[in-house]
PDB file of N, CA and C in Angstrom:
ATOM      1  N   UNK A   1       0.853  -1.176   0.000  1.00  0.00           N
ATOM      2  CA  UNK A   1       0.000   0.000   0.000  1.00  0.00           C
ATOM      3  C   UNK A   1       0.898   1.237   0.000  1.00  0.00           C
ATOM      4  N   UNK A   2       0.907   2.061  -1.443  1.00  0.00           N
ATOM      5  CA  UNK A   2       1.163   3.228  -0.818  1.00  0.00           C
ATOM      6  C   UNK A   2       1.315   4.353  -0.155  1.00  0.00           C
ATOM      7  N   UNK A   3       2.165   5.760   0.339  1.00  0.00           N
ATOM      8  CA  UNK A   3       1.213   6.359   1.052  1.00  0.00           C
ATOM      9  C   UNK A   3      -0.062   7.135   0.607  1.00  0.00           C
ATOM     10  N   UNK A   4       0.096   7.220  -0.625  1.00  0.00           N
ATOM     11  CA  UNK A   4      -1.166   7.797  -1.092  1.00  0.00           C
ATOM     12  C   UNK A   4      -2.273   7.142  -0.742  1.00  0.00           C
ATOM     13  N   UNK A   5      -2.238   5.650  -1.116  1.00  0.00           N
ATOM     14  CA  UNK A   5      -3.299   4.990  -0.989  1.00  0.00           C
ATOM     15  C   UNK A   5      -4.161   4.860   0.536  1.00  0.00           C
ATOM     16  N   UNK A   6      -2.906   4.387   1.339  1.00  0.00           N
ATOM     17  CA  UNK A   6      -3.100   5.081   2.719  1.00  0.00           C
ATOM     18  C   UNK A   6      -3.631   5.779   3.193  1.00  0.00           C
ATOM     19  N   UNK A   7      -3.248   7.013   2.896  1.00  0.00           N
ATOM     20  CA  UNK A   7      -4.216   8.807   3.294  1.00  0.00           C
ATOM     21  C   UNK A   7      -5.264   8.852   2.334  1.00  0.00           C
ATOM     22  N   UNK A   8      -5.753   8.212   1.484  1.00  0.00           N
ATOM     23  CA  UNK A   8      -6.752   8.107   0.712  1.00  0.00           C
ATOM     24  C   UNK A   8      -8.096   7.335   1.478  1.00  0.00           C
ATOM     25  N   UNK A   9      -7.446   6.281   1.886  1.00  0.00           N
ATOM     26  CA  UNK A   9      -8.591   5.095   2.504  1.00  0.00           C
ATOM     27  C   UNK A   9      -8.690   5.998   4.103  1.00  0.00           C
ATOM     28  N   UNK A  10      -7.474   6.186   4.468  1.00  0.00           N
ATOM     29  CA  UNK A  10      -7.525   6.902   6.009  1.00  0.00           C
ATOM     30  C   UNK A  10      -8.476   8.334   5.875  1.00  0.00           C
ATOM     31  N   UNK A  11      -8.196   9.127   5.306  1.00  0.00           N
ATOM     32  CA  UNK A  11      -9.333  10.101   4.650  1.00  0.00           C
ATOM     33  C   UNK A  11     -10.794   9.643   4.758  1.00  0.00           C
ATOM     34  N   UNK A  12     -10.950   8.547   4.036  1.00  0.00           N
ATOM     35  CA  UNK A  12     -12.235   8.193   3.949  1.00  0.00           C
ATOM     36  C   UNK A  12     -12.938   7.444   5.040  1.00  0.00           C
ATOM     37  N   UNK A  13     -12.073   6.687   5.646  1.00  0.00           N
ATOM     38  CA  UNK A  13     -12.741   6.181   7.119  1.00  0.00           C
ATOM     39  C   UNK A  13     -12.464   7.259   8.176  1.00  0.00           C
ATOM     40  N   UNK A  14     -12.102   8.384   8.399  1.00  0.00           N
ATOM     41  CA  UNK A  14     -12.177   9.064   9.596  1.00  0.00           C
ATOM     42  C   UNK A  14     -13.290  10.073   9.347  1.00  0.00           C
ATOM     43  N   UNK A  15     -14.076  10.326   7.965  1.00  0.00           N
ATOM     44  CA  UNK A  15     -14.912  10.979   7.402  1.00  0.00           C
ATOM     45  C   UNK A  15     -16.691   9.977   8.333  1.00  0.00           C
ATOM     46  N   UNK A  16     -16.219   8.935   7.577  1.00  0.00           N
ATOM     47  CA  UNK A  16     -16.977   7.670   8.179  1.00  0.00           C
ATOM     48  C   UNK A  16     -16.881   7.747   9.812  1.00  0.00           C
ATOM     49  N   UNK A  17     -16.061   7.596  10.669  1.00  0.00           N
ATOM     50  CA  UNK A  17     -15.901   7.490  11.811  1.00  0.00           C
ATOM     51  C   UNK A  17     -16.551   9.052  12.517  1.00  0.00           C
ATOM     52  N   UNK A  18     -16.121   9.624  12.141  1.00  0.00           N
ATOM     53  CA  UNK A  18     -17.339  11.122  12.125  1.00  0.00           C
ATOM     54  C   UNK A  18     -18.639  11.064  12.340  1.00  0.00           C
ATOM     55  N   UNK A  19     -18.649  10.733  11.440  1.00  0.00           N
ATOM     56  CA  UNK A  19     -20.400  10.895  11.077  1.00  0.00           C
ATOM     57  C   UNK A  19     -20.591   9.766  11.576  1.00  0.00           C
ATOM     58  N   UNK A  20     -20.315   8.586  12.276  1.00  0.00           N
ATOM     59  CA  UNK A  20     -20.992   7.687  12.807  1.00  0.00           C
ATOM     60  C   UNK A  20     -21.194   7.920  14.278  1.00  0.00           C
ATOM     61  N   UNK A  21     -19.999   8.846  14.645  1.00  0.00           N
ATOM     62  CA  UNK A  21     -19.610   9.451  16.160  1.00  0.00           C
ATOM     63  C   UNK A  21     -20.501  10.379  16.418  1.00  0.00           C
ATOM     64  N   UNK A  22     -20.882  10.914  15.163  1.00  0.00           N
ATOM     65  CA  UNK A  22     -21.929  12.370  15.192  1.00  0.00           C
ATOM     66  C   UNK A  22     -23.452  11.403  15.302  1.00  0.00           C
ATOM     67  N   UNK A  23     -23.919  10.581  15.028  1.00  0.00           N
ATOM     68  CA  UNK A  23     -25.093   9.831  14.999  1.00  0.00           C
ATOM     69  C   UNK A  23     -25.058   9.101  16.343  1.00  0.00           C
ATOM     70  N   UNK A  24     -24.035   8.976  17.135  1.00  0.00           N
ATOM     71  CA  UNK A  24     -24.044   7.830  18.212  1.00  0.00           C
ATOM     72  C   UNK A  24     -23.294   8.705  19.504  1.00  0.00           C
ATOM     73  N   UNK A  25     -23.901   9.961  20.247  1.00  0.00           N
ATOM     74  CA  UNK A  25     -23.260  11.000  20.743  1.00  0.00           C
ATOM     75  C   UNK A  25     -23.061   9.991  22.383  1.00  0.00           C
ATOM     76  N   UNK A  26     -23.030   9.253  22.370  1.00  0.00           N
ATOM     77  CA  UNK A  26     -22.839   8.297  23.617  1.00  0.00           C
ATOM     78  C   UNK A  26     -21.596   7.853  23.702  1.00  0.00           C
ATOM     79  N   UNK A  27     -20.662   7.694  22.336  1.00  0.00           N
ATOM     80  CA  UNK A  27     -19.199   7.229  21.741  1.00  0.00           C
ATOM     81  C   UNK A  27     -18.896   8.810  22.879  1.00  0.00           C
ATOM     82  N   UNK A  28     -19.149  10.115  22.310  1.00  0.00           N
ATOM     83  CA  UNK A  28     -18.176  11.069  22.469  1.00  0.00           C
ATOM     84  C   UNK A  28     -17.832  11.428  24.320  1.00  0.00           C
ATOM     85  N   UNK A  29     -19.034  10.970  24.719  1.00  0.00           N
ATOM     86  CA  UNK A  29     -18.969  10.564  26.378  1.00  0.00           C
ATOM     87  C   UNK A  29     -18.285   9.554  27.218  1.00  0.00           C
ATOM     88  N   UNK A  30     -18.216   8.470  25.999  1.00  0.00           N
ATOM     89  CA  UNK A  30     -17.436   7.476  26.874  1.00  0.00           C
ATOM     90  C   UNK A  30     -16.416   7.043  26.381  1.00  0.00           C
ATOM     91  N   UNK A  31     -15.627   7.926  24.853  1.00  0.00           N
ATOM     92  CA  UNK A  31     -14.428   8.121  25.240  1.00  0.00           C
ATOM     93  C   UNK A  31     -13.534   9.460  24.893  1.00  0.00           C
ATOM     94  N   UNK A  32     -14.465  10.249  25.926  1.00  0.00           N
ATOM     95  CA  UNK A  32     -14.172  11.675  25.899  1.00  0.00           C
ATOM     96  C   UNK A  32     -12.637  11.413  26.356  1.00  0.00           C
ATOM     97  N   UNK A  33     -11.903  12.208  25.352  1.00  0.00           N
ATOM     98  CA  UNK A  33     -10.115  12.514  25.934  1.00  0.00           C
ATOM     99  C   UNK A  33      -9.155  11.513  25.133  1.00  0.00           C
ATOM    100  N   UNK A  34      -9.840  10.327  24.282  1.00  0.00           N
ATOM    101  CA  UNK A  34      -9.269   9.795  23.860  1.00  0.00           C
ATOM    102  C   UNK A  34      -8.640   9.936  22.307  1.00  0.00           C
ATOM    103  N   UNK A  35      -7.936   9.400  21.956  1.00  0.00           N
ATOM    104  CA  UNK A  35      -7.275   9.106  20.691  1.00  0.00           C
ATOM    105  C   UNK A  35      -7.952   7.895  19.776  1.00  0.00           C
ATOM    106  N   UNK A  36      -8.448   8.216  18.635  1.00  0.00           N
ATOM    107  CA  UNK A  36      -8.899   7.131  17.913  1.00  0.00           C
ATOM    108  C   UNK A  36      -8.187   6.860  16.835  1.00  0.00           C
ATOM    109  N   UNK A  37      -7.752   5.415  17.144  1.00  0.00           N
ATOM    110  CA  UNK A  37      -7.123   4.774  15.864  1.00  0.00           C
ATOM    111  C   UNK A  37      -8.029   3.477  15.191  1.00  0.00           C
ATOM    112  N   UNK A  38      -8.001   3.765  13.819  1.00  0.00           N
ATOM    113  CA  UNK A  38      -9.042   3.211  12.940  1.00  0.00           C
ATOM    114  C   UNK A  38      -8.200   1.856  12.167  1.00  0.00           C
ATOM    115  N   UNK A  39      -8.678   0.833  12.463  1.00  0.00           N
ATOM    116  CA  UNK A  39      -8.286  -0.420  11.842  1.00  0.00           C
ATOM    117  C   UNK A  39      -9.499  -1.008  10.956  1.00  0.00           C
ATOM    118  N   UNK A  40      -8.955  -1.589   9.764  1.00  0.00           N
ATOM    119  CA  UNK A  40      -9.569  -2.416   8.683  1.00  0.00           C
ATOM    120  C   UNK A  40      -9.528  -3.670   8.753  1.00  0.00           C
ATOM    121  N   UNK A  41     -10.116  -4.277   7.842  1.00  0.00           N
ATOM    122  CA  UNK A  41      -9.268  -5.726   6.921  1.00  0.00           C
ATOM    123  C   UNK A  41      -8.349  -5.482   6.522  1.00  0.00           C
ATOM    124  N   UNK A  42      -7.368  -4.672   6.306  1.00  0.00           N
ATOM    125  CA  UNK A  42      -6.665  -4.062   5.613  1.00  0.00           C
ATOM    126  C   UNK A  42      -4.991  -4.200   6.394  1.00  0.00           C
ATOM    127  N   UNK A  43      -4.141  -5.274   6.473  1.00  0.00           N
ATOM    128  CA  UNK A  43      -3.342  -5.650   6.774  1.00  0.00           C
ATOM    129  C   UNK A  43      -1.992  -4.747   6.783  1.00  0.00           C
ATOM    130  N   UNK A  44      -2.267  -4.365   5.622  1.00  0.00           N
ATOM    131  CA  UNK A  44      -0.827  -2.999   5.837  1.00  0.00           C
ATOM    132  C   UNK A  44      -1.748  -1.728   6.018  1.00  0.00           C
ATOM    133  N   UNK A  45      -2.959  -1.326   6.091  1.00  0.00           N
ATOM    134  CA  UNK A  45      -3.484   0.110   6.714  1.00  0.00           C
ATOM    135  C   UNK A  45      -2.651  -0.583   7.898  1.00  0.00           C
ATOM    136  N   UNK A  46      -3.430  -1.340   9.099  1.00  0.00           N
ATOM    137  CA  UNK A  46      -3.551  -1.815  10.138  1.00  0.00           C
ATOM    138  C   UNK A  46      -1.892  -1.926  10.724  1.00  0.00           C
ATOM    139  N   UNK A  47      -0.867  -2.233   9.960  1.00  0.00           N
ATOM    140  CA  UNK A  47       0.511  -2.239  10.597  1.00  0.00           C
ATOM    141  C   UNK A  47       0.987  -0.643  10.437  1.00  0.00           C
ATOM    142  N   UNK A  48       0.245   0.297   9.069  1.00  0.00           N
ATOM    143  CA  UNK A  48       0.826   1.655   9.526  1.00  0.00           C
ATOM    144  C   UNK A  48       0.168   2.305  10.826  1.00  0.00           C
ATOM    145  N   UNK A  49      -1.037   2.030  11.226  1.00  0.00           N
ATOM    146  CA  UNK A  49      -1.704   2.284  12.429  1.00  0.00           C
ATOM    147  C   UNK A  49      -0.652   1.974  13.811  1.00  0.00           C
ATOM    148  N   UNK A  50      -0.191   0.527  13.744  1.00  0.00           N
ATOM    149  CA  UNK A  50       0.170   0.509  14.721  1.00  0.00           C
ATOM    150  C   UNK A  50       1.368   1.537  15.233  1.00  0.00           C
ATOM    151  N   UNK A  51       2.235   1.916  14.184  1.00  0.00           N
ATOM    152  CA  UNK A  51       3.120   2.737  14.342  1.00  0.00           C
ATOM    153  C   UNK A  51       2.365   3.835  15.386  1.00  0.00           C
ATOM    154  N   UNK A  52       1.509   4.321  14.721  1.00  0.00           N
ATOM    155  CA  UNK A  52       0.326   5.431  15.074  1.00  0.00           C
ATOM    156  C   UNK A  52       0.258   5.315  16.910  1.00  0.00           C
ATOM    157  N   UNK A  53      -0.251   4.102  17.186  1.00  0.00           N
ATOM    158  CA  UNK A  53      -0.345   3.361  18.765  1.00  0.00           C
ATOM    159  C   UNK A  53       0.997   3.573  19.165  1.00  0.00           C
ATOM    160  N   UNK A  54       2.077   3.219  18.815  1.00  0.00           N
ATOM    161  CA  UNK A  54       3.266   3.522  19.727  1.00  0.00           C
ATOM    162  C   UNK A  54       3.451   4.459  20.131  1.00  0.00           C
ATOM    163  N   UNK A  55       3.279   5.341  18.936  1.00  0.00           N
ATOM    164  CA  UNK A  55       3.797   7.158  19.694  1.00  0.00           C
ATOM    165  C   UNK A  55       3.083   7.514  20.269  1.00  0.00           C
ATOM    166  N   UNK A  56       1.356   7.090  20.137  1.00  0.00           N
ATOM    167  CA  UNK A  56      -0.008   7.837  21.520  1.00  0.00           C
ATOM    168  C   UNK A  56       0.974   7.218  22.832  1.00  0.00           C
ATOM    169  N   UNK A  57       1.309   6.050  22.519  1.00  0.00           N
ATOM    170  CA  UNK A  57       1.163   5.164  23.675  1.00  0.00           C
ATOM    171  C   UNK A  57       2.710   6.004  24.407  1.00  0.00           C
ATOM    172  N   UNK A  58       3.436   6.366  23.795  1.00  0.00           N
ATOM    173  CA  UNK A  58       4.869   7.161  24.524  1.00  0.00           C
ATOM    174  C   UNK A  58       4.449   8.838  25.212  1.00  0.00           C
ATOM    175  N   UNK A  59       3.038   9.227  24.192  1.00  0.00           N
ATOM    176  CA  UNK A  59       2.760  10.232  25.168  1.00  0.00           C
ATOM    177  C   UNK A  59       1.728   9.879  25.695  1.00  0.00           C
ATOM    178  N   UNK A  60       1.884   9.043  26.216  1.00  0.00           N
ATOM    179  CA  UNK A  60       1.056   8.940  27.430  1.00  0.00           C
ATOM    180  C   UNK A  60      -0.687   9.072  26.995  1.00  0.00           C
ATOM    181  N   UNK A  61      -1.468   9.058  25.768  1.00  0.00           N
ATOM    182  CA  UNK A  61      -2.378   9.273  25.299  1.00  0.00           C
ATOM    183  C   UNK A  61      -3.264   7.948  26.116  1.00  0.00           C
ATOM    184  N   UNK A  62      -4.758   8.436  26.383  1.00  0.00           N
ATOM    185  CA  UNK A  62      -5.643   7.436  25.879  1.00  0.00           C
ATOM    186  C   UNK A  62      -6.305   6.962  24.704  1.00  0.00           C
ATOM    187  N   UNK A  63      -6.009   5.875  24.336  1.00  0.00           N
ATOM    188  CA  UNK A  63      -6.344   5.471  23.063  1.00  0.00           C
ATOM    189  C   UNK A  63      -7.406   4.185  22.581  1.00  0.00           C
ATOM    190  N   UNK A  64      -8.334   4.408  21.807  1.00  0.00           N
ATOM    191  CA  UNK A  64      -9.396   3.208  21.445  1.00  0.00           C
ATOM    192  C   UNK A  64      -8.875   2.983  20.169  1.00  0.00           C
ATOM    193  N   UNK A  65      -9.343   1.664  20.023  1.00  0.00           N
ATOM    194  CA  UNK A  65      -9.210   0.767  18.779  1.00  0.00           C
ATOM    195  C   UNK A  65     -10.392   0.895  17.892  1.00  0.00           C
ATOM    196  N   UNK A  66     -10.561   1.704  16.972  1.00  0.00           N
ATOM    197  CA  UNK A  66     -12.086   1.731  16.331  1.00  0.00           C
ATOM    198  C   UNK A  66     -11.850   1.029  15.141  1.00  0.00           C
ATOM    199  N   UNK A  67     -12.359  -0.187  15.121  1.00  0.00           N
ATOM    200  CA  UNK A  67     -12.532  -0.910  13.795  1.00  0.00           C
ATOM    201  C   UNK A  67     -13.645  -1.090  13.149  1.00  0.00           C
ATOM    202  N   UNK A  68     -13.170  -0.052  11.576  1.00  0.00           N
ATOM    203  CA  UNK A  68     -14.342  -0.508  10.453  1.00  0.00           C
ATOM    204  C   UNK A  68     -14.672  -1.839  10.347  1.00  0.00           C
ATOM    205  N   UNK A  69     -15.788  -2.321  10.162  1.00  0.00           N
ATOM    206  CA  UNK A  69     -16.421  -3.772   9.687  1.00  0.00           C
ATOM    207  C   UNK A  69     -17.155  -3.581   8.753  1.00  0.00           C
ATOM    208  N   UNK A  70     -16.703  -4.019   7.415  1.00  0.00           N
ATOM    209  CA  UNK A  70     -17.447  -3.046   6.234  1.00  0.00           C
ATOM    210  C   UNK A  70     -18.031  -3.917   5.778  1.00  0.00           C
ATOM    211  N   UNK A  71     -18.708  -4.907   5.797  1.00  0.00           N
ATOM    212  CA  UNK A  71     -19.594  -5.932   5.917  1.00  0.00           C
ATOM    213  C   UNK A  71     -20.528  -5.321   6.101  1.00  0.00           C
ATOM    214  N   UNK A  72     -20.533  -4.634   7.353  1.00  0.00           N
ATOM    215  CA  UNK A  72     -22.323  -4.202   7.824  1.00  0.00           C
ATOM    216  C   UNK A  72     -21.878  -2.546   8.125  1.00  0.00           C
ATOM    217  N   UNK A  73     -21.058  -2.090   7.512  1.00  0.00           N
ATOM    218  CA  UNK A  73     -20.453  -0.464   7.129  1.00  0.00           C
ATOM    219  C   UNK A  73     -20.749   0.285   8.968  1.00  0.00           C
ATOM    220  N   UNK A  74     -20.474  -0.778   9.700  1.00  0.00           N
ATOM    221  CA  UNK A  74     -20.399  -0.281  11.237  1.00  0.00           C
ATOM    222  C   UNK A  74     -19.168  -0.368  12.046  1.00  0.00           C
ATOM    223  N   UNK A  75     -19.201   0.239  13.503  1.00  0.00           N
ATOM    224  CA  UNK A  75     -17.931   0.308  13.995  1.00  0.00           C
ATOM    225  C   UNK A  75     -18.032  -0.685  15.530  1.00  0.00           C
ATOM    226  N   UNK A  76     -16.575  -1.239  15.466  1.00  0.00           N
ATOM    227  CA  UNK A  76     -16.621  -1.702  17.234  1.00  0.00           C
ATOM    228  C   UNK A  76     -15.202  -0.936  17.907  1.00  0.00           C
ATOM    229  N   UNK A  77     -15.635  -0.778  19.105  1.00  0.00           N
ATOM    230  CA  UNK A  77     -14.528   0.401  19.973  1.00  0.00           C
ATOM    231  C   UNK A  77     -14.052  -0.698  21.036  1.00  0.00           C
ATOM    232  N   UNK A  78     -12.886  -0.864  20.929  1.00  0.00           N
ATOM    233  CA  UNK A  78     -12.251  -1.068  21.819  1.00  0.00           C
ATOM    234  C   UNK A  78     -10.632  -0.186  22.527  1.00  0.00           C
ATOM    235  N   UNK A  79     -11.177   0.152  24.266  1.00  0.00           N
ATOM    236  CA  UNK A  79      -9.970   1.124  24.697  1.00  0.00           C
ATOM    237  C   UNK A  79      -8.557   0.238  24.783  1.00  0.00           C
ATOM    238  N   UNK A  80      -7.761   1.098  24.631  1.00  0.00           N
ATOM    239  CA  UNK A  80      -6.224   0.235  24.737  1.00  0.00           C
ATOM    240  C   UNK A  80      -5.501   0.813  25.828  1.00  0.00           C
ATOM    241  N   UNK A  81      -5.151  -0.002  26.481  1.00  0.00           N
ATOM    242  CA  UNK A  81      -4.215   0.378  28.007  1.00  0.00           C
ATOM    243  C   UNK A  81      -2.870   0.372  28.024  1.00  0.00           C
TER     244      UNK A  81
END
């Protein structure tokens, strides 16, 4: 994957992750303060992400795991410690 392709698909799911956050205002309460990192099917999105997790994780960030499931074009949140 290039990086274009990358910031292309990443573009388009944080657009998605938006507007699903904006429809479901219960997400922005329970994980008010956090950092969202967005995982796919997508095997190399998902290893440039993790890079993403190391550096929240060195400053000290709270961070959730929000994974697209584009099957049923919905999200599952999981926090990371």
């Amino acid at each position: 994957m290039s990086n274009t392709e990358y910031l292309k698909l990443k573009l388009e799911l944080v657009n998605k992750l938006a507007k699903y956050i904006a429809e479901q205002p219960e997400l922005l309460k329970k994980y008010s303060g956090y950092s969202y990192v967005i995982y796919t099917t997508s095997k190399e999105f998902n290893k440039k992400n993790s890079n993403l997790i190391k550096s929240l994780k060195e400053e000290n960030k709270k961070i959730v795991k929000a994974t697209f499931i584009d099957q049923s074009n919905d999200w599952s949140f999981a926090p990371l410690s």
